[in-house]
Protein backbone atom coordinates (compact mmCIF):
# COMPACT_ATOMS: atom_id res chain seq x y z
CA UNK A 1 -3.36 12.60 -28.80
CA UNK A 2 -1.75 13.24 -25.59
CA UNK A 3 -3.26 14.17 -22.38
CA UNK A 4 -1.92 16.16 -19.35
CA UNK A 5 -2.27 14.91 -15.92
CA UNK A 6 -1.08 16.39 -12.56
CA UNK A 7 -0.78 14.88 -9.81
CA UNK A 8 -0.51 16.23 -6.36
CA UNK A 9 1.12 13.92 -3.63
CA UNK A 10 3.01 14.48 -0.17
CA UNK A 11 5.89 12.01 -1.00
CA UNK A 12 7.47 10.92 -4.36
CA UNK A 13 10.76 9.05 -4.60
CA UNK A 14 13.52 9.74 -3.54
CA UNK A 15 11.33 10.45 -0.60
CA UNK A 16 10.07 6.65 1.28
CA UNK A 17 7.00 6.03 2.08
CA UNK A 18 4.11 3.69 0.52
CA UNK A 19 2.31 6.31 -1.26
CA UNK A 20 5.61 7.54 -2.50
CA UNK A 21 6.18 4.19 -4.17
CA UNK A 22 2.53 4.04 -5.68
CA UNK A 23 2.64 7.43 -7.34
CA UNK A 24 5.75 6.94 -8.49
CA UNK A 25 3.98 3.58 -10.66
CA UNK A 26 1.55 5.38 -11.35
CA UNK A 27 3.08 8.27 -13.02
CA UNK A 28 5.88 6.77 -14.90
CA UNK A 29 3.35 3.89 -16.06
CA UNK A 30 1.25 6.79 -17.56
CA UNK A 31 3.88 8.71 -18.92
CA UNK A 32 4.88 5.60 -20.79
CA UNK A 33 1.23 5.16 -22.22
CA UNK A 34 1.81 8.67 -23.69
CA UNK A 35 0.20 11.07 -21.23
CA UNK A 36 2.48 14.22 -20.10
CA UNK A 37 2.52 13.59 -16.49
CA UNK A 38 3.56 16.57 -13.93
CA UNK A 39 3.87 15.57 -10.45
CA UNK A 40 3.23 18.76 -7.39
CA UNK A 41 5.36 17.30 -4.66
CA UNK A 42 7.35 18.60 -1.31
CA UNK A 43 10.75 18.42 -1.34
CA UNK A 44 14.23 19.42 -2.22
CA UNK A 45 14.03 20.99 -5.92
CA UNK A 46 17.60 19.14 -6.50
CA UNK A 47 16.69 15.85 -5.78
CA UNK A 48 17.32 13.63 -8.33
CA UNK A 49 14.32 12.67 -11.06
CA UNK A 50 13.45 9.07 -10.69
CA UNK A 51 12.04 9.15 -14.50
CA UNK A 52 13.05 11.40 -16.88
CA UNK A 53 9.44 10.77 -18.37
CA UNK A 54 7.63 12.50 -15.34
CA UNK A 55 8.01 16.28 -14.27
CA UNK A 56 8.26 16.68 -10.74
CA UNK A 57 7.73 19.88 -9.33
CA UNK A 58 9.35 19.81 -5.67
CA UNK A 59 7.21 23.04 -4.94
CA UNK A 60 4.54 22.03 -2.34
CA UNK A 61 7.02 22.80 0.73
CA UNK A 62 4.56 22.55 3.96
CA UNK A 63 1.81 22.86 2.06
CA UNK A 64 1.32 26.66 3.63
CA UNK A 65 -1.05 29.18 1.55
CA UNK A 66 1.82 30.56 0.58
CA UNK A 67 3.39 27.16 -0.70
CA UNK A 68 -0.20 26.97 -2.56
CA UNK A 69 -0.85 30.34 -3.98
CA UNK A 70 2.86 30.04 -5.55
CA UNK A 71 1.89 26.84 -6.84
CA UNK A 72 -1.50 28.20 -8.22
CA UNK A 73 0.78 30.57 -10.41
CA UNK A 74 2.33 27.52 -12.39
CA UNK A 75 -0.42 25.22 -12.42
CA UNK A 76 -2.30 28.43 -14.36
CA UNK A 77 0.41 28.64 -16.91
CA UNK A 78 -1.12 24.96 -18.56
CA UNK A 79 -4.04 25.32 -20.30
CA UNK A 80 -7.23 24.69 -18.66
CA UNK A 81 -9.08 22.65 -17.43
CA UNK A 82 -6.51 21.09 -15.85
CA UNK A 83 -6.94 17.58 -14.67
CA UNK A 84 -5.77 16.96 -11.04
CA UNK A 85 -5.48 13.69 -9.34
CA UNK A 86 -4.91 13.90 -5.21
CA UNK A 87 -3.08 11.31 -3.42
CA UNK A 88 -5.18 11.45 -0.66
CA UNK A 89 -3.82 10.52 3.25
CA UNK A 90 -4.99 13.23 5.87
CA UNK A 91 -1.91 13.12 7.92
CA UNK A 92 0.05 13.78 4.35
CA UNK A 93 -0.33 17.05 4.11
CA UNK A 94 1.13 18.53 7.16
CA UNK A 95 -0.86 20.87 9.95
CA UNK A 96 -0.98 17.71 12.08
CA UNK A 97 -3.50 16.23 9.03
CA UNK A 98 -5.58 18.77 9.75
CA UNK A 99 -5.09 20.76 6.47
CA UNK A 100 -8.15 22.31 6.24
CA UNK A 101 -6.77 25.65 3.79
CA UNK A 102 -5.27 22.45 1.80
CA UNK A 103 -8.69 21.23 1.07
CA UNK A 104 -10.20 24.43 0.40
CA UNK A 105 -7.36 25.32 -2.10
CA UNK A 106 -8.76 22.03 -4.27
CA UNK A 107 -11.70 23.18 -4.14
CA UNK A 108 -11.34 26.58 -5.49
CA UNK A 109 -8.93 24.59 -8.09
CA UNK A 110 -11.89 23.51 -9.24
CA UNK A 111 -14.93 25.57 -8.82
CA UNK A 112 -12.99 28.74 -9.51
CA UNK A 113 -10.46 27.74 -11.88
CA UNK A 114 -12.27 24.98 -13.61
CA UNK A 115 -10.20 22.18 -12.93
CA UNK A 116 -10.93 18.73 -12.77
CA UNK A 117 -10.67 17.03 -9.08
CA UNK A 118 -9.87 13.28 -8.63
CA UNK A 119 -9.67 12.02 -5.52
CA UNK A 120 -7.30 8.89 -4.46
CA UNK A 121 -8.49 7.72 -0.86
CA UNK A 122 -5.24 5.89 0.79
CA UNK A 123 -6.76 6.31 4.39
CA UNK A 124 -10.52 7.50 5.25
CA UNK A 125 -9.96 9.38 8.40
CA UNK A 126 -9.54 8.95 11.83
CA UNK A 127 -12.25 7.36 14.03
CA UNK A 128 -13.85 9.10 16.80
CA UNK A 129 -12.04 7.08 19.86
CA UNK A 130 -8.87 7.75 22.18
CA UNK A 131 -8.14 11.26 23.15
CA UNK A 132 -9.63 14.20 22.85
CA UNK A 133 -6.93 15.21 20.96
CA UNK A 134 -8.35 12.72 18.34
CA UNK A 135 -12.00 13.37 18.60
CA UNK A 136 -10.84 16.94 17.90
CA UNK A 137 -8.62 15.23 14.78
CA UNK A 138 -11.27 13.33 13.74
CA UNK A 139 -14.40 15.86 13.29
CA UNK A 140 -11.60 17.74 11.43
CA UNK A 141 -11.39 14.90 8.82
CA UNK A 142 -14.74 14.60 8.24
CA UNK A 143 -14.67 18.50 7.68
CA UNK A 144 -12.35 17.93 5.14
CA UNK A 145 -14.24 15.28 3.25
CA UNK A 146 -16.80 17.27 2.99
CA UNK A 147 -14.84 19.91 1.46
CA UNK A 148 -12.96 17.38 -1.39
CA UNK A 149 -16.15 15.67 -2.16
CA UNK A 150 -18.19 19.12 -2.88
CA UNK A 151 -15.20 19.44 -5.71
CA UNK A 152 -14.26 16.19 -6.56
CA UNK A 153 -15.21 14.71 -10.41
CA UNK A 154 -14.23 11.57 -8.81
CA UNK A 155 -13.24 9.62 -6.21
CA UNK A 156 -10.94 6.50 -6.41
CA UNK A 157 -10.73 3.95 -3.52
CA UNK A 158 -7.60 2.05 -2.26
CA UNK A 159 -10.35 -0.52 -0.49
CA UNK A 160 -14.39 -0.60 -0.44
CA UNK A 161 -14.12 0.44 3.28
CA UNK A 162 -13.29 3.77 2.15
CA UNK A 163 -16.22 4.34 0.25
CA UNK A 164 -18.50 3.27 2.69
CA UNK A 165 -17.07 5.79 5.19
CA UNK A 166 -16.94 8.80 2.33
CA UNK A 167 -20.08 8.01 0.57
CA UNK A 168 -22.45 9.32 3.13
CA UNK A 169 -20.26 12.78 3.12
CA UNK A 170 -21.47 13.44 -0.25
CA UNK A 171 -24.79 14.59 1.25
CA UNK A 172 -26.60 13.28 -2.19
CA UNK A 173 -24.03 15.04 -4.28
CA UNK A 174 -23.71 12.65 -7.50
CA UNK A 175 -19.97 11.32 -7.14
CA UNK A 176 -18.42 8.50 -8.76
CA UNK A 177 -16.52 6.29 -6.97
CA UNK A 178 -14.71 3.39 -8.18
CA UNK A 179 -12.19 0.94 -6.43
CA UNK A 180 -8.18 0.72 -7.31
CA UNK A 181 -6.77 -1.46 -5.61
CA UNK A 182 -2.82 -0.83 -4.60
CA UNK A 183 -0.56 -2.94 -6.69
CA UNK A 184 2.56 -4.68 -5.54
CA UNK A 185 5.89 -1.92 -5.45
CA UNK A 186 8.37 -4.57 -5.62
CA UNK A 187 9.14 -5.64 -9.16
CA UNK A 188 9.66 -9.97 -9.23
CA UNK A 189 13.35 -10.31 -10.11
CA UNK A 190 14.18 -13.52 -11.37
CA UNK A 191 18.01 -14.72 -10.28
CA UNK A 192 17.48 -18.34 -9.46
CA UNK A 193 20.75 -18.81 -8.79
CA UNK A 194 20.53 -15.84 -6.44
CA UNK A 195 17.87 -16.88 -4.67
CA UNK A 196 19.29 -20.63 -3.93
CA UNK A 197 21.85 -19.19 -2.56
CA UNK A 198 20.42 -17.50 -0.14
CA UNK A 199 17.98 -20.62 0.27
CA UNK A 200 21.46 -22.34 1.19
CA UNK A 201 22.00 -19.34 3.56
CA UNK A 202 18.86 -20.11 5.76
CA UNK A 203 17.87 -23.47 5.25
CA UNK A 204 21.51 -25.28 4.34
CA UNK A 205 19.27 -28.75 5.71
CA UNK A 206 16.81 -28.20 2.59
CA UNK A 207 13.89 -27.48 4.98
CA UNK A 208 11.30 -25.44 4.23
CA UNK A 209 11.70 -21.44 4.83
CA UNK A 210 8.46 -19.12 6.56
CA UNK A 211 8.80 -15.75 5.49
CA UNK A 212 7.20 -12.55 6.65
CA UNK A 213 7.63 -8.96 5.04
CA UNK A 214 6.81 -5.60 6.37
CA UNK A 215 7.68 -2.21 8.52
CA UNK A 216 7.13 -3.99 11.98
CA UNK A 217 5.02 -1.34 13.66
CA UNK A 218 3.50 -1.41 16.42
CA UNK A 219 0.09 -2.60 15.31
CA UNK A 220 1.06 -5.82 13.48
CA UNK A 221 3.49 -6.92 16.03
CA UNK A 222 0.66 -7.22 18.10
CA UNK A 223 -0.39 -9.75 16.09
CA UNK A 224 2.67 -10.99 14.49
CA UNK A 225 4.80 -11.85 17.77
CA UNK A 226 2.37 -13.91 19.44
CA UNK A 227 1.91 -16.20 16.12
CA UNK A 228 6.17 -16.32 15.98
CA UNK A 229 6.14 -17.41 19.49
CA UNK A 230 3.42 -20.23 18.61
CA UNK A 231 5.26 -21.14 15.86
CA UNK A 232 8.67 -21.49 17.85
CA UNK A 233 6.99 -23.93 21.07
CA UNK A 234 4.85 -25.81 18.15
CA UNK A 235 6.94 -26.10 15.14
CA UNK A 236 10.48 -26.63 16.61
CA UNK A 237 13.76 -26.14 14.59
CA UNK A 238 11.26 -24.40 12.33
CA UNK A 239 13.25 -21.29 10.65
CA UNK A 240 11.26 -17.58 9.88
CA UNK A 241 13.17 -14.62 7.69
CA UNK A 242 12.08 -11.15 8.87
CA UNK A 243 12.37 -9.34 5.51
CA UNK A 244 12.03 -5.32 5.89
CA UNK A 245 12.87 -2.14 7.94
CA UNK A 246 13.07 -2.48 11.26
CA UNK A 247 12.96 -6.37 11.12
CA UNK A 248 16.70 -6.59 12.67
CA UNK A 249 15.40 -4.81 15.77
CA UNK A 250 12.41 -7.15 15.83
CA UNK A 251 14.93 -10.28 15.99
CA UNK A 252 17.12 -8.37 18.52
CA UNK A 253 13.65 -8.07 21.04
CA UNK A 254 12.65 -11.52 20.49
CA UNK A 255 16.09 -13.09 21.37
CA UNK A 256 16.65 -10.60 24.20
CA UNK A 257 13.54 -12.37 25.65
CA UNK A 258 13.94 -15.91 24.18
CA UNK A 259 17.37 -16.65 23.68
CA UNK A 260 16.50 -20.04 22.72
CA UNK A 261 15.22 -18.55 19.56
CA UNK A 262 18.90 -17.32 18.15
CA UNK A 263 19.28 -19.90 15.63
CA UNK A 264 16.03 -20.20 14.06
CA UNK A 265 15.12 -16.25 13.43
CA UNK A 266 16.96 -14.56 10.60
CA UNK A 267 16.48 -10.66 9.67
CA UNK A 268 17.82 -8.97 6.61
CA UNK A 269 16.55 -5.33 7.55
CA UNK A 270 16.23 -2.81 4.85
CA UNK A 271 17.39 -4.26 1.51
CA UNK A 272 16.87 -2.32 -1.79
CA UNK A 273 13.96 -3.92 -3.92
CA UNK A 274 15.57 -6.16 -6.23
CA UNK A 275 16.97 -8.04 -3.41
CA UNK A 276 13.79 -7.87 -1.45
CA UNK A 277 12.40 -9.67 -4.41
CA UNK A 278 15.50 -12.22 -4.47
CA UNK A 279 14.79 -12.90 -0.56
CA UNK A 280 10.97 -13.34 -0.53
CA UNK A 281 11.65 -16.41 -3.90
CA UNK A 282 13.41 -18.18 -1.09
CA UNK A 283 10.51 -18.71 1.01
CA UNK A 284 8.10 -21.74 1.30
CA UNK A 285 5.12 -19.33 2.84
CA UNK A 286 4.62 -16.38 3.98
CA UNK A 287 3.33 -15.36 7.36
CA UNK A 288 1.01 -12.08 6.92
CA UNK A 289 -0.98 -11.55 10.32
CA UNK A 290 -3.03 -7.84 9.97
CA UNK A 291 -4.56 -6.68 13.28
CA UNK A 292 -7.35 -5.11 11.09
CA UNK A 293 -7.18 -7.84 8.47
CA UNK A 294 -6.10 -8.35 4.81
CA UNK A 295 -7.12 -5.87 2.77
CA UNK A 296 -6.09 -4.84 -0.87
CA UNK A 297 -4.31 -1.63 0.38
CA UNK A 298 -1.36 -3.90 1.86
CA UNK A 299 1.12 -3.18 -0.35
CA UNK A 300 3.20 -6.07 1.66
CA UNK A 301 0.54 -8.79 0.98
CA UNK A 302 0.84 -7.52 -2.66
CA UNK A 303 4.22 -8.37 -3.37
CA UNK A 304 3.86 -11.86 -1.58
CA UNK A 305 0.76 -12.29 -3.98
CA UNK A 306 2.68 -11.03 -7.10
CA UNK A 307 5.48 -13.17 -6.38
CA UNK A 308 3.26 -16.47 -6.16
CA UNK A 309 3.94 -17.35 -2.86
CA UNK A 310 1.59 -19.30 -0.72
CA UNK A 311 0.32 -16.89 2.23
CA UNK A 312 -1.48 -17.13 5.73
CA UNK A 313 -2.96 -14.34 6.41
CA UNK A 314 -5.45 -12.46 8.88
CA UNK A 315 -9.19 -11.63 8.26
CA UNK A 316 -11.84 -9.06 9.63
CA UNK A 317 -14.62 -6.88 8.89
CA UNK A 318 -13.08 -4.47 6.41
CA UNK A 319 -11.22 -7.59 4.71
CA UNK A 320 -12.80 -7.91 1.34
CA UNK A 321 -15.06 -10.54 0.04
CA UNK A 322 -12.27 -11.43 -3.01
CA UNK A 323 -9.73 -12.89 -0.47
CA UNK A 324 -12.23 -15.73 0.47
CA UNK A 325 -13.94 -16.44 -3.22
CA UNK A 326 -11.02 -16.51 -4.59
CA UNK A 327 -9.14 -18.70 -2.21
CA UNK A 328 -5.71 -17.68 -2.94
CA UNK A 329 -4.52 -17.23 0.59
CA UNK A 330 -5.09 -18.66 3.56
CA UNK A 331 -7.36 -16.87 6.15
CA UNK A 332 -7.86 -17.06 9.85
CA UNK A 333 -9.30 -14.59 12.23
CA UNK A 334 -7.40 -11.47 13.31
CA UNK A 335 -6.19 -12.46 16.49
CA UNK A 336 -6.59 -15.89 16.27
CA UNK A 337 -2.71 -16.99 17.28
CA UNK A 338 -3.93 -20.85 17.29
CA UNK A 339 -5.87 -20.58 14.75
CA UNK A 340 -3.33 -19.22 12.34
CA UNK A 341 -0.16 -21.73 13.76
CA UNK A 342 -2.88 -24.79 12.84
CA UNK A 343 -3.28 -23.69 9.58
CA UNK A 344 0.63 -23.58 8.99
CA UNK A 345 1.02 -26.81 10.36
CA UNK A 346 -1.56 -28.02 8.10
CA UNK A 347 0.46 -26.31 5.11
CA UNK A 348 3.74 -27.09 5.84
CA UNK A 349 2.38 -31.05 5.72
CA UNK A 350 0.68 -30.53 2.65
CA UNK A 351 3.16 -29.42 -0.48
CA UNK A 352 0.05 -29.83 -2.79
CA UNK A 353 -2.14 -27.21 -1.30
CA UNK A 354 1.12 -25.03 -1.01
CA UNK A 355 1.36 -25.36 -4.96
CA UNK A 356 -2.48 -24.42 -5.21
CA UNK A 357 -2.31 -21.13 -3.18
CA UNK A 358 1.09 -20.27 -5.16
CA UNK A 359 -0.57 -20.09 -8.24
CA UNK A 360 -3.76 -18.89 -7.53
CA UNK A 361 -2.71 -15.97 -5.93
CA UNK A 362 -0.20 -15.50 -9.20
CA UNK A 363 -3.52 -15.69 -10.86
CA UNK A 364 -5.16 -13.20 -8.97
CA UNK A 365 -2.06 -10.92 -9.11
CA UNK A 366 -2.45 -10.83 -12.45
CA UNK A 367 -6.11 -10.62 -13.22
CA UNK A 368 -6.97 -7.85 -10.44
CA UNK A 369 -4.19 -6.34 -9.17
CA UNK A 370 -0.66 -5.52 -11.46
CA UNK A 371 -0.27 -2.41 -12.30
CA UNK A 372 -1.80 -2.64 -15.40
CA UNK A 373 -5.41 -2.93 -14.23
CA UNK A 374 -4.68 1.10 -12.62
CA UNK A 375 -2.96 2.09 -15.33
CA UNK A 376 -5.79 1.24 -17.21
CA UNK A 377 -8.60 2.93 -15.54
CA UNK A 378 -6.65 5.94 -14.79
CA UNK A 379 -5.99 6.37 -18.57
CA UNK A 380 -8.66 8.67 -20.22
CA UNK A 381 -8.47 6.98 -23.35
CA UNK A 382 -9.86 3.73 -22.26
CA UNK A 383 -12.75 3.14 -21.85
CA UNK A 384 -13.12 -0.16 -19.86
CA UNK A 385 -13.00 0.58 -16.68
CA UNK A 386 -12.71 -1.63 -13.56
CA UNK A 387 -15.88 -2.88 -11.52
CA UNK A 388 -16.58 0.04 -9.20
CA UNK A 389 -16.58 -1.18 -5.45
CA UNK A 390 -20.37 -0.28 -4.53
């Protein structure tokens, strides 16, 4: 028998963005399993359909009452209850993420018009530092938390952190929540003859190649630069791929200010995913620093895992407990620049620990986090469901 599920979001392809990505797997995954999938999404209403499998409704425009009461009209015409799952992110849905009529509009989805409200938690809220500008931000948040969880059926959790902040929002309302990790949204492509060239490309010598994949903001450069410039004064001749957007601007700054660096740095800047997946084969290991630590939201420490690569990566409070039980990266402290170069050097001298972490964390890919395992639990005709977080 086949179900109906909608799903509202505030990106979907051809629109970037991670969440884009993940609802994009999540629906067309579905809608392959058999369920009739409509995805409420802003956007231009002739941009093309990534799967002819999945309706997309580009209706939500800026997520204005207006925007919503037109949408209430055609979620009305299915028949009811409807069963709505939320791509949750405050800043998502416009107002300067503070959306409040957004929020309320679920809610009336469901107490008025007898819908059922599931909640996917990308990103909590804000925290009360900075300006007051984000004080004010962040008591909004928690405002509308309050408001989702007095409708939500229940609540799904991109990482345990996010429950612990929610939970005590429910005010002893009985809510489910239940953990879903983000999978990996870069499919392995398998071109070995592809990838040896490039491994030709970067190490011609037949060295071995450190990797490192993501958007380069801010945050993580704080972390990431300082380990690159480690690596460069302790691991000399030692050659690092930037893989990503914005990584060709992060080689640019580095050279500007260490021009001694030129011939070890490479950068391939944006590259559409199957060559992503091509480029990050080449590499030996894979440098993942996280200011706030690994955490199974990092969609770019997902496709090193799902791509068996050995990784060095970055641990703190919020980092879950899996990463060191099940030993299939390496961890240092956030922070740590010396830390994490001594573990490399450790690595890069030992090929049969590097063959360990590869396939554990292939292992691990598989057994927690591919696709599969959401697919799964977001299908109402299984019945298994994964371990919830709490």
């Amino acid at each position: 028998m086949t179900s109906e599920l909608h799903i509202i979001t505030p990106e979907y392809p051809p629109q970037p963005g991670g969440v884009s990505d993940y609802t994009a797997q999540v629906a067309e995954g579905l809608a392959q399993e058999g369920e009739e999938v409509h995805v409420w999404c802003p956007g231009n209403a002739a941009a093309p359909v990534p799967a002819a499998c999945v309706h997309v409704h580009r209706v939500l425009g800026q997520f204005t009452s207006s925007d919503l009461r037109a949408v209430d009209i055609q979620l009305d015409r299915f028949a009811a209850p409807r069963r709505i799952l939320v791509q949750y992110v405050p800043h998502g849905y416009g107002c300067r993420s503070m959306n409040v009529p957004f929020c309320i509009w679920l809610w009336r989805r469901a107490r008025k018009h007898g819908d059922s409200l599931e909640i996917m938690v990308h990103e909590a809220f804000l925290t009360f530092e900075g300006s007051w500008r984000q004080y004010g931000a962040a008591l909004v948040h928690r405002l509308m938390t309050v408001i989702l969880l007095r409708a939500a059926t229940r609540v799904w959790v991109s990482i345990p952190e996010c429950e612990r902040r929610w939970r005590p929002y429910t005010f002893g309302r009985r809510v489910p929540f239940q953990w879903l990790p983000v999978p990996s949204n870069i499919r392995v492509a398998r071109d070995a003859a592809e990838v040896l060239a490039l491994r030709r490309r970067y190490v011609p010598d037949g060295g071995l190649l450190l990797g490192h994949f993501g958007t380069y903001g801010a945050p993580v450069l704080s972390v990431l630069e300082p380990v690159v410039l480690k690596i460069a004064s302790e691991v000399p001749d030692q050659p690092l791929l930037f893989m990503g957007v914005n990584s060709r601007e992060f080689r640019d700054r580095l050279i500007q200010r260490h021009p001694a660096l030129e011939q070890r740095l490479y950068a391939t800047g944006p590259l559409a995913p199957e060559h992503l997946s091509h480029h990050i084969a080449s590499c030996d290991l894979l440098i993942q620093p996280y200011p706030d630590g690994a955490t199974t939201r990092r969609t770019s420490l997902m496709v090193g895992l799902s791509h068996g690569k050995p990784i060095i990566t970055t641990a703190s409070q919020v980092t879950e407990p899996i990463w060191e039980q099940s030993r299939a990266v390496g961890l240092t402290p956030s922070g740590d620049a010396e830390a994490f170069v001594k573990l490399l050097r450790e690595l890069l001298r030992d090929p049969a620990e590097r063959a360990r972490l590869s396939q554990t964390a292939r292992r691990l890919y598989e057994e927690r986090f591919d696709i599969s395992h959401t697919l799964a639990a977001l299908h109402p005709m299984v019945s298994e469901r994964i371990p919830c977080a709490s």
